[in-house]
C-alpha atoms as a PDB file:
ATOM      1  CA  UNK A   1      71.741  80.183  99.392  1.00  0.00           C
ATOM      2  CA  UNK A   2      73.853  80.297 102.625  1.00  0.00           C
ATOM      3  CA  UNK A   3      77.791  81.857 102.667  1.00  0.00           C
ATOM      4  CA  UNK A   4      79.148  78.326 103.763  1.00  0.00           C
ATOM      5  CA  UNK A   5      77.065  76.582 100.817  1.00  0.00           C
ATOM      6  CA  UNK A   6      78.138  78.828  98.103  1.00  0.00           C
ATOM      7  CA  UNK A   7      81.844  78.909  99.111  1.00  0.00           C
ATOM      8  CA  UNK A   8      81.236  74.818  99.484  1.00  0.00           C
ATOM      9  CA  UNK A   9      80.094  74.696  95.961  1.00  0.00           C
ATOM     10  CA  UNK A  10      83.047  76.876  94.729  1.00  0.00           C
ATOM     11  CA  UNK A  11      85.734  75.039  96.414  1.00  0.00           C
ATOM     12  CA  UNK A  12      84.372  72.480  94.264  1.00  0.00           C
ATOM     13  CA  UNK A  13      84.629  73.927  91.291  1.00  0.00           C
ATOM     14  CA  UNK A  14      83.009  77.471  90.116  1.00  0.00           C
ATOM     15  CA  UNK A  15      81.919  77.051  86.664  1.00  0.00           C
ATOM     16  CA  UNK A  16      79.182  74.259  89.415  1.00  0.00           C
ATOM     17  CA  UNK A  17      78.128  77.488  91.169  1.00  0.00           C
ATOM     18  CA  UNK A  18      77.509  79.509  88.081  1.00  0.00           C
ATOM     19  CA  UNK A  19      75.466  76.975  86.718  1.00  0.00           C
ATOM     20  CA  UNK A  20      73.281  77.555  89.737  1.00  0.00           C
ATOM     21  CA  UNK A  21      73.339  81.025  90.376  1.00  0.00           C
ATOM     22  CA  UNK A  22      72.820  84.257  88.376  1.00  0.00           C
ATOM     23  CA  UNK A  23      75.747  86.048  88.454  1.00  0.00           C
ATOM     24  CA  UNK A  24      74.763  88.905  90.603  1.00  0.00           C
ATOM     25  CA  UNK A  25      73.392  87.572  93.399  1.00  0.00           C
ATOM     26  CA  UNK A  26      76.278  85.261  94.120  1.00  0.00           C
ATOM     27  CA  UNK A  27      78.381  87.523  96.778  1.00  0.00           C
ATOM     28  CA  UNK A  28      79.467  90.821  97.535  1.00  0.00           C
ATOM     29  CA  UNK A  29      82.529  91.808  96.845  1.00  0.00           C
ATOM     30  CA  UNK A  30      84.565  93.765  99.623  1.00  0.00           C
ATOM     31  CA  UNK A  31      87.118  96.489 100.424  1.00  0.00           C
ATOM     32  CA  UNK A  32      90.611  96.007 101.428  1.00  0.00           C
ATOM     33  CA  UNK A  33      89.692  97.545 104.622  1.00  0.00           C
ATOM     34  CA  UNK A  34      86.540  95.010 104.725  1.00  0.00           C
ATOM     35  CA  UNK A  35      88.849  91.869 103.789  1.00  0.00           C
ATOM     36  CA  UNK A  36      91.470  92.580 106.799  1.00  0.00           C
ATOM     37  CA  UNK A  37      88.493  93.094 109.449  1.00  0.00           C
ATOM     38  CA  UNK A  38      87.132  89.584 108.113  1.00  0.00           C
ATOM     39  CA  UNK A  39      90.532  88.212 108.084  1.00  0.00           C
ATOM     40  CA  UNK A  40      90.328  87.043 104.762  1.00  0.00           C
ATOM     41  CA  UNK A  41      91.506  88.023 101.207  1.00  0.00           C
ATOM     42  CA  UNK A  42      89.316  86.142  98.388  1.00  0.00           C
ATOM     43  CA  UNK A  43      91.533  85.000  95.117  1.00  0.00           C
ATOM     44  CA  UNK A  44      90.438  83.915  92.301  1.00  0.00           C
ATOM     45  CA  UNK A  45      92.757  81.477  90.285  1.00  0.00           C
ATOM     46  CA  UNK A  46      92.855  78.984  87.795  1.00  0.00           C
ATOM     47  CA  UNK A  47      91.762  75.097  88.701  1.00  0.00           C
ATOM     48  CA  UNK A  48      93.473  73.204  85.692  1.00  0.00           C
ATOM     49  CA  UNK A  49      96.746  75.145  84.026  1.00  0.00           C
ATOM     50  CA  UNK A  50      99.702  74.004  85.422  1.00  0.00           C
ATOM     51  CA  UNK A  51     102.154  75.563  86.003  1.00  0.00           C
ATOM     52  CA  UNK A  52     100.014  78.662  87.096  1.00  0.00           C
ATOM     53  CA  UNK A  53      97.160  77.411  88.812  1.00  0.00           C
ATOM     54  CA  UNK A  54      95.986  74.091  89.842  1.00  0.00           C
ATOM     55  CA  UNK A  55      94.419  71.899  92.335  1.00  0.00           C
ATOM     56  CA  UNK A  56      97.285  69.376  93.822  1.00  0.00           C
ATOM     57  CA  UNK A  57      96.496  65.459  94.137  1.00  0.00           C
ATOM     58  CA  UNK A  58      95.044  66.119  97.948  1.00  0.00           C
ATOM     59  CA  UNK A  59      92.979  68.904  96.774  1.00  0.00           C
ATOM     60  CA  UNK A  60      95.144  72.172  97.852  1.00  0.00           C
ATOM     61  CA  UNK A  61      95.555  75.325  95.383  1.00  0.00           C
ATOM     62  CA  UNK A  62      99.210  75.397  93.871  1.00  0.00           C
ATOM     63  CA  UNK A  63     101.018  76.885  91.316  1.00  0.00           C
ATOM     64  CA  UNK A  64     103.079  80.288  90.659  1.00  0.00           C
ATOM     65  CA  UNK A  65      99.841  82.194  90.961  1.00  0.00           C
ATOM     66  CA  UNK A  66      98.972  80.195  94.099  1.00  0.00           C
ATOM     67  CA  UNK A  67     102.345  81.276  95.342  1.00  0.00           C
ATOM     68  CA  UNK A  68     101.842  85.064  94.853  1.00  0.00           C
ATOM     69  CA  UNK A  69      98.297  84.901  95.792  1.00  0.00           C
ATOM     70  CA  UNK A  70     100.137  83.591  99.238  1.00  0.00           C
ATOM     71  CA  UNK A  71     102.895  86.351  98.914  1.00  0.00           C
ATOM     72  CA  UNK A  72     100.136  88.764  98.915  1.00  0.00           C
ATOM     73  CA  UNK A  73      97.498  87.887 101.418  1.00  0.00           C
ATOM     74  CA  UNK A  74     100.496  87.895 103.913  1.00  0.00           C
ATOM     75  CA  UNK A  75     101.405  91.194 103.087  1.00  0.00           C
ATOM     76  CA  UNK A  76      97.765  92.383 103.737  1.00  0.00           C
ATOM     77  CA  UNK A  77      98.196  90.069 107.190  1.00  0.00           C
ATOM     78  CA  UNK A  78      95.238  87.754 106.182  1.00  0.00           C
ATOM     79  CA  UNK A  79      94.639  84.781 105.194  1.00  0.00           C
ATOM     80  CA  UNK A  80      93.724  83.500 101.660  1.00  0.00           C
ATOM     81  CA  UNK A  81      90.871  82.033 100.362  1.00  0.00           C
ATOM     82  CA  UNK A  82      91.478  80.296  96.434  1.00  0.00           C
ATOM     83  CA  UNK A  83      88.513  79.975  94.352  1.00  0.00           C
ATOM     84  CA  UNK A  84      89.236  77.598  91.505  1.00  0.00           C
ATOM     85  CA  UNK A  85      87.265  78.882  88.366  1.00  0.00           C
ATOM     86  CA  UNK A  86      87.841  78.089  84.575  1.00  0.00           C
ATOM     87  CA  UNK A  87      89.229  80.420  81.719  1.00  0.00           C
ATOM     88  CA  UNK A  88      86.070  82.240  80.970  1.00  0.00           C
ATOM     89  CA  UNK A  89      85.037  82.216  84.550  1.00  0.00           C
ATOM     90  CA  UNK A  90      87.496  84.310  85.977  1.00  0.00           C
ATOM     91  CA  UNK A  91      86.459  88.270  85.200  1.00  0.00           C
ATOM     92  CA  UNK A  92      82.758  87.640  85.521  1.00  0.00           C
ATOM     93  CA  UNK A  93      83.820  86.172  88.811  1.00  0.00           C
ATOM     94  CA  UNK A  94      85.812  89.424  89.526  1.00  0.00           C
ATOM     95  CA  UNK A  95      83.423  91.629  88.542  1.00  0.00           C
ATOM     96  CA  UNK A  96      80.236  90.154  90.175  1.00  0.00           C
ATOM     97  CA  UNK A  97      82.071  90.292  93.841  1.00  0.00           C
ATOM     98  CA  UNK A  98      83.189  86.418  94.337  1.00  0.00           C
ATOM     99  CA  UNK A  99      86.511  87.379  94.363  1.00  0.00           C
ATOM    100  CA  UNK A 100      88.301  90.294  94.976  1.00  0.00           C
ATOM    101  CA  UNK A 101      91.509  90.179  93.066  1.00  0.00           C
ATOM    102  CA  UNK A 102      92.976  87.132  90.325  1.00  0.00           C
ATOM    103  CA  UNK A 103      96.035  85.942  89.844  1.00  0.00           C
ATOM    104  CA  UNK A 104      94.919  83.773  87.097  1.00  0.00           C
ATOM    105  CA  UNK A 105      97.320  84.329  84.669  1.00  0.00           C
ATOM    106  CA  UNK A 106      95.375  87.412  83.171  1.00  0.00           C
ATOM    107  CA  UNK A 107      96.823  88.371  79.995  1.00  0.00           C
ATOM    108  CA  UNK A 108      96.820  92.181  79.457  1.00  0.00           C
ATOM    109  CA  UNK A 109      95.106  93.292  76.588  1.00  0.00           C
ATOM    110  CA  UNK A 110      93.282  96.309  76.084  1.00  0.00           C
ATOM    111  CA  UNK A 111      89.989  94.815  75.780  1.00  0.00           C
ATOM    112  CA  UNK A 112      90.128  93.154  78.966  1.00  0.00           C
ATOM    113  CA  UNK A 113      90.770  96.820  80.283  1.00  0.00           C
ATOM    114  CA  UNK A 114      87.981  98.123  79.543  1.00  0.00           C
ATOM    115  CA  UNK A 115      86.088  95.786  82.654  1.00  0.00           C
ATOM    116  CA  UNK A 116      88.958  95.093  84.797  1.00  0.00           C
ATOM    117  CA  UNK A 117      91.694  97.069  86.715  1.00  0.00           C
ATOM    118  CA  UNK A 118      95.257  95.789  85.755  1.00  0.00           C
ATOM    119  CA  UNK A 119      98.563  95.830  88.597  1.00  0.00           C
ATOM    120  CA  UNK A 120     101.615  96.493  87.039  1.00  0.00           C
ATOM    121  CA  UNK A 121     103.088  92.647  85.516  1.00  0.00           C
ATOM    122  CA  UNK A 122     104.051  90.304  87.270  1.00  0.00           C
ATOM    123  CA  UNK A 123     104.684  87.532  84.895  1.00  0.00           C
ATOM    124  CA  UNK A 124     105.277  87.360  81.074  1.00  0.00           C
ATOM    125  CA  UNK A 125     103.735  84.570  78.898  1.00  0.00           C
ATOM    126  CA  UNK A 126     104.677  83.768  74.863  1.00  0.00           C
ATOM    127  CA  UNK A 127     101.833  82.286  72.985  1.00  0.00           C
ATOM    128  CA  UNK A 128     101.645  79.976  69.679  1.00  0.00           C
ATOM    129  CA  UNK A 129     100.079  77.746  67.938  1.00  0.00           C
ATOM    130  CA  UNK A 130     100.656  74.377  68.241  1.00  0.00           C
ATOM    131  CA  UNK A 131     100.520  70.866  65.747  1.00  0.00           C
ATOM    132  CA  UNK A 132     101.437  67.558  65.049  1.00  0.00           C
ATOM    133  CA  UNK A 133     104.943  67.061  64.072  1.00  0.00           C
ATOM    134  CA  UNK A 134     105.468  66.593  60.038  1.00  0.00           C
ATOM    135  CA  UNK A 135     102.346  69.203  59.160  1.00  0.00           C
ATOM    136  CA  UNK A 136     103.643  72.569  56.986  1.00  0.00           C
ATOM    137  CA  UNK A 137     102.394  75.324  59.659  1.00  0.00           C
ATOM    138  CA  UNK A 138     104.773  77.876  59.319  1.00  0.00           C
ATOM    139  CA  UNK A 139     102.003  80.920  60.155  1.00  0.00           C
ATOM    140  CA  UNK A 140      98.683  82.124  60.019  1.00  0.00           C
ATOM    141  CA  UNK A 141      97.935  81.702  56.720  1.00  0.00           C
ATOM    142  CA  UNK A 142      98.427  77.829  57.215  1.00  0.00           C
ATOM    143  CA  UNK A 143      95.840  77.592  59.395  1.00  0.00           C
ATOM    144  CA  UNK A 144      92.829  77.819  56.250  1.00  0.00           C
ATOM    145  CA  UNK A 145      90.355  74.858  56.319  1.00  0.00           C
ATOM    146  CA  UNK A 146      91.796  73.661  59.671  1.00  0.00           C
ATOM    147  CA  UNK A 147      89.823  73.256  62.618  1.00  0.00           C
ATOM    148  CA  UNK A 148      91.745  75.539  65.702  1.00  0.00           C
ATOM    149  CA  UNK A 149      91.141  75.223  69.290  1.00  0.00           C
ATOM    150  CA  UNK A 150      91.575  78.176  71.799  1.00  0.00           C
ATOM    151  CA  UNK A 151      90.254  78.330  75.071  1.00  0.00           C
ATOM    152  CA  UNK A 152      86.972  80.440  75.314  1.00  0.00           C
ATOM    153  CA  UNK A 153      87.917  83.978  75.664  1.00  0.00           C
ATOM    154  CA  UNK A 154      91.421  83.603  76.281  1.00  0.00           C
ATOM    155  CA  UNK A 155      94.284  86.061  74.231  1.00  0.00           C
ATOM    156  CA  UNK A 156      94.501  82.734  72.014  1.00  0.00           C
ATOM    157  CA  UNK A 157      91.059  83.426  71.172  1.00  0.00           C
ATOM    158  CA  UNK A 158      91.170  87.348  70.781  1.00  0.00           C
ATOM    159  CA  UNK A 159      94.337  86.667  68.352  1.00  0.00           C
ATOM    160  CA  UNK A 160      93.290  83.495  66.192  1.00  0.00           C
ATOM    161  CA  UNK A 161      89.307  85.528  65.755  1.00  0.00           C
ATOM    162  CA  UNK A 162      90.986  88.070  64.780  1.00  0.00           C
ATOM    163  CA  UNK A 163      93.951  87.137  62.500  1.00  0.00           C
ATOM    164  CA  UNK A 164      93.012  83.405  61.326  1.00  0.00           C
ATOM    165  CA  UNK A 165      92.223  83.530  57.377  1.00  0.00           C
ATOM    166  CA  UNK A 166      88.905  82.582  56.018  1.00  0.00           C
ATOM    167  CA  UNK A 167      88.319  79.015  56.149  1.00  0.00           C
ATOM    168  CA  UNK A 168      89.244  78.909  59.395  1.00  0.00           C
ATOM    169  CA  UNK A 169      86.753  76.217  62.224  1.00  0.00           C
ATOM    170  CA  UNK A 170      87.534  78.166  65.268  1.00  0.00           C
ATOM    171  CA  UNK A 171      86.552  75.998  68.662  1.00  0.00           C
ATOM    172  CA  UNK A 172      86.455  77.269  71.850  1.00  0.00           C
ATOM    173  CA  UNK A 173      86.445  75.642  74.638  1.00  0.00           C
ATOM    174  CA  UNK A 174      86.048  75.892  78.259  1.00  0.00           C
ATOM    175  CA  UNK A 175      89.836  75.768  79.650  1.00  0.00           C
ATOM    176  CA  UNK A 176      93.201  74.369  78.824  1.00  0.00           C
ATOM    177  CA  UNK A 177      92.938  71.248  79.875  1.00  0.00           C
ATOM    178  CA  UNK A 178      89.930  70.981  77.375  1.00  0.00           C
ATOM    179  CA  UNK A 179      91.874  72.204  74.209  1.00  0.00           C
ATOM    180  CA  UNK A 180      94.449  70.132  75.193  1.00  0.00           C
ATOM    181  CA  UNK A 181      92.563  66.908  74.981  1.00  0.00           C
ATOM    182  CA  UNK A 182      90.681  68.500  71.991  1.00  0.00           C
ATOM    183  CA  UNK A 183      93.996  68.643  69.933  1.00  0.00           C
ATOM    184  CA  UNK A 184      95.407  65.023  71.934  1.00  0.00           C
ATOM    185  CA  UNK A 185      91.743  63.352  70.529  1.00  0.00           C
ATOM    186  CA  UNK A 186      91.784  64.808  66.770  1.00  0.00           C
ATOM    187  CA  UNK A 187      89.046  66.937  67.779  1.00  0.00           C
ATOM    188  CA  UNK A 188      91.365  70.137  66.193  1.00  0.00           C
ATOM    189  CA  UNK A 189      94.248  70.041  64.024  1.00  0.00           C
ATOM    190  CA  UNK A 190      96.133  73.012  65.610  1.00  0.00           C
ATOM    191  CA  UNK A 191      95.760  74.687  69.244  1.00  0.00           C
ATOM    192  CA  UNK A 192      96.587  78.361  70.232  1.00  0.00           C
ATOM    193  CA  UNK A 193      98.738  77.354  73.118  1.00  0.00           C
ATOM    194  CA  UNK A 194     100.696  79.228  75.997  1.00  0.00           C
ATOM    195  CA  UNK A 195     104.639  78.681  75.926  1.00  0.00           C
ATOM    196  CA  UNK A 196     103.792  75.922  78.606  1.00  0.00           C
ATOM    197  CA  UNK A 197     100.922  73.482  76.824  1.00  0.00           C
ATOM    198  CA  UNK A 198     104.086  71.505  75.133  1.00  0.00           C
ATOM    199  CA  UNK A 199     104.986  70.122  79.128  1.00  0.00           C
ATOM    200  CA  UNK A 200     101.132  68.868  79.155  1.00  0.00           C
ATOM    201  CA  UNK A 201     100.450  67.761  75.441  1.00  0.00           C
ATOM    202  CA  UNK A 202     104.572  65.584  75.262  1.00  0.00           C
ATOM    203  CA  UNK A 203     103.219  63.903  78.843  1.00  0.00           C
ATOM    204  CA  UNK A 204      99.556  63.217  76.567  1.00  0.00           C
ATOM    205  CA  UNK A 205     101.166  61.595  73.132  1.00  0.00           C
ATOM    206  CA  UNK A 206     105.019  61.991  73.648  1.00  0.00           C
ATOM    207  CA  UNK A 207     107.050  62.987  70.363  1.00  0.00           C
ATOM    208  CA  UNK A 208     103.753  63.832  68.203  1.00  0.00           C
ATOM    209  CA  UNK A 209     102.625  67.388  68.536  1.00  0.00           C
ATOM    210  CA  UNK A 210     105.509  70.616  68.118  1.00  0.00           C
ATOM    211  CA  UNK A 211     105.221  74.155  68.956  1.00  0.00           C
ATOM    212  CA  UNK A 212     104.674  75.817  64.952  1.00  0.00           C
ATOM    213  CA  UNK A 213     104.786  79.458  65.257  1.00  0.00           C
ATOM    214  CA  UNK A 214     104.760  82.269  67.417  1.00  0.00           C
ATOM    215  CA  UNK A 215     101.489  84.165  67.933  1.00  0.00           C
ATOM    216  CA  UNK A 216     102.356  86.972  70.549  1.00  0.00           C
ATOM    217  CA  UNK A 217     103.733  87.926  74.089  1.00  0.00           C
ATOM    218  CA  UNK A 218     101.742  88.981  76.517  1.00  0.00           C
ATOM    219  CA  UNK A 219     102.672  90.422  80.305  1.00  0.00           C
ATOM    220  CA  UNK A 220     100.367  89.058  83.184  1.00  0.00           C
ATOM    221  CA  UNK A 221      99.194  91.366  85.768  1.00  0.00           C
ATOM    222  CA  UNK A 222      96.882  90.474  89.159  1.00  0.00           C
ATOM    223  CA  UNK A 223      93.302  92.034  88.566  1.00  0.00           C
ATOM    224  CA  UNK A 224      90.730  93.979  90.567  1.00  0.00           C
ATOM    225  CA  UNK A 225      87.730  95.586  89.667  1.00  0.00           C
ATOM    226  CA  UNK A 226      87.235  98.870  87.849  1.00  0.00           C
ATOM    227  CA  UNK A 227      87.737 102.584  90.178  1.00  0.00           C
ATOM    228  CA  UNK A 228      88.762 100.264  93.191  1.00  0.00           C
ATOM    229  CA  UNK A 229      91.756 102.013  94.111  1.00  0.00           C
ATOM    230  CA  UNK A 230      92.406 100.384  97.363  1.00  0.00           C
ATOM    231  CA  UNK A 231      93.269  96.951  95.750  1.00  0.00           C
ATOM    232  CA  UNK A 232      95.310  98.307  93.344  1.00  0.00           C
ATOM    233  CA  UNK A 233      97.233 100.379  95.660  1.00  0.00           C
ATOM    234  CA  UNK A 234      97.767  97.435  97.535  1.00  0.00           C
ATOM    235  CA  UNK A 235      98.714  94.960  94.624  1.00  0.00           C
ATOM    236  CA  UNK A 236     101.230  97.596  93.260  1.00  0.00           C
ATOM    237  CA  UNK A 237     102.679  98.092  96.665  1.00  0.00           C
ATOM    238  CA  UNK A 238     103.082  94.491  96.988  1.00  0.00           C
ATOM    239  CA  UNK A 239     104.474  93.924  93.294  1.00  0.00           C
ATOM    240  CA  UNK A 240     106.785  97.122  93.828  1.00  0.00           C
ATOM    241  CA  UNK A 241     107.979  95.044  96.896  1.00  0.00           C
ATOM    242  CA  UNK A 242     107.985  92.070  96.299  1.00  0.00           C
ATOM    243  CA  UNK A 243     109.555  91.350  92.653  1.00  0.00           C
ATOM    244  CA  UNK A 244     112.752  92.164  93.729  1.00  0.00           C
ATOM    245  CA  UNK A 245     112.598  89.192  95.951  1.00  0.00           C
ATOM    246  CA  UNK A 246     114.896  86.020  96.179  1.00  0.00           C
ATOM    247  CA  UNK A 247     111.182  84.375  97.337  1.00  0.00           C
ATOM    248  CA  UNK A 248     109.832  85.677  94.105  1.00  0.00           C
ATOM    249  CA  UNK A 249     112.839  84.785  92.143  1.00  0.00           C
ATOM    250  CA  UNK A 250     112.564  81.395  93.484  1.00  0.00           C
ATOM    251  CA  UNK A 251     108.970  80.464  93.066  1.00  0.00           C
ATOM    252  CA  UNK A 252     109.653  81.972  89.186  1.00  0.00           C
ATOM    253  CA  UNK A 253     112.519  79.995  88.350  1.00  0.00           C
ATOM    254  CA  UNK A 254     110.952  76.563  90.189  1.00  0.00           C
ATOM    255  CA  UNK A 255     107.643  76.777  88.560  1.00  0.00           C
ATOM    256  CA  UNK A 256     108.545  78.674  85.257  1.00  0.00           C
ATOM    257  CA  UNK A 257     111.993  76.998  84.441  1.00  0.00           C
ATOM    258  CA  UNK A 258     113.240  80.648  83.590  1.00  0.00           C
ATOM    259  CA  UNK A 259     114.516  83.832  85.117  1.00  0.00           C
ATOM    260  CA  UNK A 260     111.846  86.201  85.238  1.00  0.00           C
ATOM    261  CA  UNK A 261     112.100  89.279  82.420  1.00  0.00           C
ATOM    262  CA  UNK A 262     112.188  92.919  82.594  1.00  0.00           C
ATOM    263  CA  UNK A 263     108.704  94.160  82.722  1.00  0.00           C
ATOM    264  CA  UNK A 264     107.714  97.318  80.717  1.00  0.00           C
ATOM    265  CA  UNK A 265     106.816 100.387  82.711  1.00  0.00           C
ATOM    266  CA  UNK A 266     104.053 100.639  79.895  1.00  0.00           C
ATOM    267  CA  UNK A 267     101.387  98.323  78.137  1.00  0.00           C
ATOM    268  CA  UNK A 268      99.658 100.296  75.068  1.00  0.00           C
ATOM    269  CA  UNK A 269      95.955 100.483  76.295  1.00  0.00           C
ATOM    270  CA  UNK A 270      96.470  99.135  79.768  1.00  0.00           C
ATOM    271  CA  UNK A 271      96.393 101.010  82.818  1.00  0.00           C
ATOM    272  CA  UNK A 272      98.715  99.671  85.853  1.00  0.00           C
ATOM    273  CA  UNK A 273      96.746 102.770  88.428  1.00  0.00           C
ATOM    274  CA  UNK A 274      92.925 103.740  88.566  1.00  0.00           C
ATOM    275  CA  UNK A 275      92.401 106.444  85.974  1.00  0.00           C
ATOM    276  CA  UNK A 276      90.660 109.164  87.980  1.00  0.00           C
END
């Protein structure tokens, strides 16, 4: 399949492409040195997750992570190409050569370490669970003989496998916009949910669902793939930069409705440099 096809068939939607192609054989992925000769930094980022990443009512990539993936193509002097993809898309995208860096609201994790190559953060993110108004859910424990919706592979995921009692009907599912509508429906009982789902799920059934209990924080760093220390010399340049910026500060406050935090020098487990 041609360059222009598969790219065609991305801008449309990834998860469309994967369906069609093995995984390796869908592009090569490219230096930083390669992407300025071409002209052209590729970005992976979410299609449905407002207010990170999201496709706009004529079709265009917005967002705060379509706003750094911006920030940071012009520092590299190219331009950027988006490619849409869903939760679980966006590593196997990454690490198959698709894209060369995401700013898809990555939570760091160690886990996730262990395939990708982390920038220092860039954005912070609290995570809960979420359920109709009126039910006792005061913490894990609550959740027992409820069925849960995460979205597949996503810290939600990691957190609820891992701490939800016995008892528990995990379902996963393939973004946000799908748990969403999962717990909107009466598909689930409870959602783990980013500190943003209540904007989408009050807009879906106003008044009926509450933020319960907190799950976790977790910081949000731009990705690249494993011992490529060109991109992430170039992302932490960038981030170094570029954080201390009334542009940055802006595009925080306007999409995030906060100021952004003090990031940690440090994650337990997660590189911010290529380990030599």
């Amino acid at each position: 399949m041609s360059g222009p096809i598969l790219f065609g068939l991305l801008r449309r939607g990834l998860p469309a492409a994967l369906a069609l192609l093995p995984l390796p054989a869908l592009a090569q992925g490219m230096s930083v040195d390669e992407a300025k000769a071409e002209g052209t930094v590729r970005i992976g980022i979410q299609a449905d997750n407002q207010p990170w990443g999201f496709l706009d009512s004529t079709g265009n990539q917005d967002g705060f992570d379509a706003d750094m993936g911006r920030a940071f193509a012009e520092h590299l002097g190219v331009e950027v190409e988006f490619v849409p993809m869903a939760v679980a898309n966006r590593i196997p995208a990454l690490t198959t050569g698709v894209v060369d860096v995401l700013f898809a609201s990555v939570g760091m994790t160690p886990e996730r370490a262990q395939s990708i190559q982390y920038s220092r953060p860039y954005a912070s993110n609290i995570l809960y669970v979420v359920g109709p108004v009126g039910t006792e859910m005061d913490d894990v424990a609550d959740l027992a003989g409820l069925s849960v919706g995460v979205p597949n592979s996503a810290p939600m995921d990691t957190i609820l496998t891992a701490e939800a009692p016995e008892g528990t009907d995990i379902l996963r599912f393939d973004d946000d916009a799908a748990n969403i509508q999962a717990l909107v429906s009466g598909q689930v009982q409870a959602v783990g949910a980013n500190q943003f789902y209540m904007q989408r799920v009050e807009a879906a059934a106003p008044g009926a669902f509450e933020n319960k209990f907190e799950i976790g924080q977790l910081y949000q760093g731009a990705a690249t793939r494993l011992g490529e220390a060109d991109w992430n010399a170039e992302l932490n340049a960038f981030l170094e930069a570029y954080l201390g910026s009334e542009e940055y500060k802006a595009s925080y406050n306007g999409w995030l409705e906060m100021d952004p935090p003090a990031y940690p020098d440090a994650v337990e487990g997660v590189p911010f440099t290529v380990q030599q």
